[in-house]
Protein backbone atom coordinates (compact mmCIF):
# COMPACT_ATOMS: atom_id res chain seq x y z
CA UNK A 1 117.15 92.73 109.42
CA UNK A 2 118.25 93.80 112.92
CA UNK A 3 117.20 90.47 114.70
CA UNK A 4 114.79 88.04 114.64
CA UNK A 5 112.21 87.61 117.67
CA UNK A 6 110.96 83.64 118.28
CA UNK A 7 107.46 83.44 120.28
CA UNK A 8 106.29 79.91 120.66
CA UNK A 9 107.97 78.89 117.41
CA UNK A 10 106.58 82.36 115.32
CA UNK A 11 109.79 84.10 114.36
CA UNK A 12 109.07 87.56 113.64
CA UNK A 13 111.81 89.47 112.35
CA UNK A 14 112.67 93.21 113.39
CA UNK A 15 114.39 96.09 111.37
CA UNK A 16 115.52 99.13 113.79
CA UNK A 17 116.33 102.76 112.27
CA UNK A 18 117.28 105.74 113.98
CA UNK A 19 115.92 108.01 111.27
CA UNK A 20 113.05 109.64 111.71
CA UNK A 21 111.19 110.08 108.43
CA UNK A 22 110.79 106.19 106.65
CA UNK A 23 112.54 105.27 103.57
CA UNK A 24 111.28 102.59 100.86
CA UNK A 25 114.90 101.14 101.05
CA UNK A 26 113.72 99.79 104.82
CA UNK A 27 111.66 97.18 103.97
CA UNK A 28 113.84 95.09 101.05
CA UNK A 29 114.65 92.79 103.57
CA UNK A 30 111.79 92.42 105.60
CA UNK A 31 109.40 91.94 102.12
CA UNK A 32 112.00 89.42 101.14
CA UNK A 33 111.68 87.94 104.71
CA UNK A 34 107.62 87.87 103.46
CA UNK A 35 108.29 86.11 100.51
CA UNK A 36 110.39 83.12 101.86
CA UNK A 37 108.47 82.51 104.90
CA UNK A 38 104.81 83.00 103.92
CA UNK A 39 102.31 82.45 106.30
CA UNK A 40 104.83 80.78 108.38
CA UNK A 41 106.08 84.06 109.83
CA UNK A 42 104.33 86.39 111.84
CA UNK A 43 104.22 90.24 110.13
CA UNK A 44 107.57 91.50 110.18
CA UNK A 45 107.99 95.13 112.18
CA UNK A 46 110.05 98.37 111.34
CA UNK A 47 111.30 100.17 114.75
CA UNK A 48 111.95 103.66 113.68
CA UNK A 49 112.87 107.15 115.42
CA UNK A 50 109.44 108.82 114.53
CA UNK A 51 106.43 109.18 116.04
CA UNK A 52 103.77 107.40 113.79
CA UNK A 53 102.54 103.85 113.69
CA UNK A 54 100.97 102.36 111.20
CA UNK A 55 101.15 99.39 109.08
CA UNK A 56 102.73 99.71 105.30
CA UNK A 57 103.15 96.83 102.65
CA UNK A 58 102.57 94.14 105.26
CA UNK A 59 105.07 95.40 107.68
CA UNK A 60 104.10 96.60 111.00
CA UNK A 61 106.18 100.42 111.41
CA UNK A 62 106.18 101.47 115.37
CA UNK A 63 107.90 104.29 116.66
CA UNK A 64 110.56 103.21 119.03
CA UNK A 65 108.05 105.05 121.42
CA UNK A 66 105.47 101.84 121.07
CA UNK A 67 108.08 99.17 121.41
CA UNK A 68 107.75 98.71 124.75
CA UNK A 69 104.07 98.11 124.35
């Protein structure tokens, strides 16, 4: 986990990867984020050097073309 974004006390935290194609091993930390927080946490986003977004496994994936957004 790259950092962790706080918007009126919903902490959402955000991976970044310069790869292009997305790898399983990306999300470990942001599905273990899902598991402590719960519902506490907003969805938990992947940043990534492709083009797709989507949403896999609970996690939000945006290509670092979306994050400004």
């Amino acid at each position: 986990m790259d950092l962790i974004v706080d918007k009126a006390g919903v902490l959402t935290p955000v991976e970044i990867k310069s790869g292009q194609t997305v790898s399983d091993d990306w999300f470990k930390g942001l599905e273990r984020w899902l598991k402590l927080v719960g519902e506490k946490g907003a969805s938990p986003t992947l940043i990534y050097g492709g083009e797709e977004s989507y949403t896999h496994r609970g996690v939000d994936v945006l290509s670092w073309r979306q994050c400004t957004k």
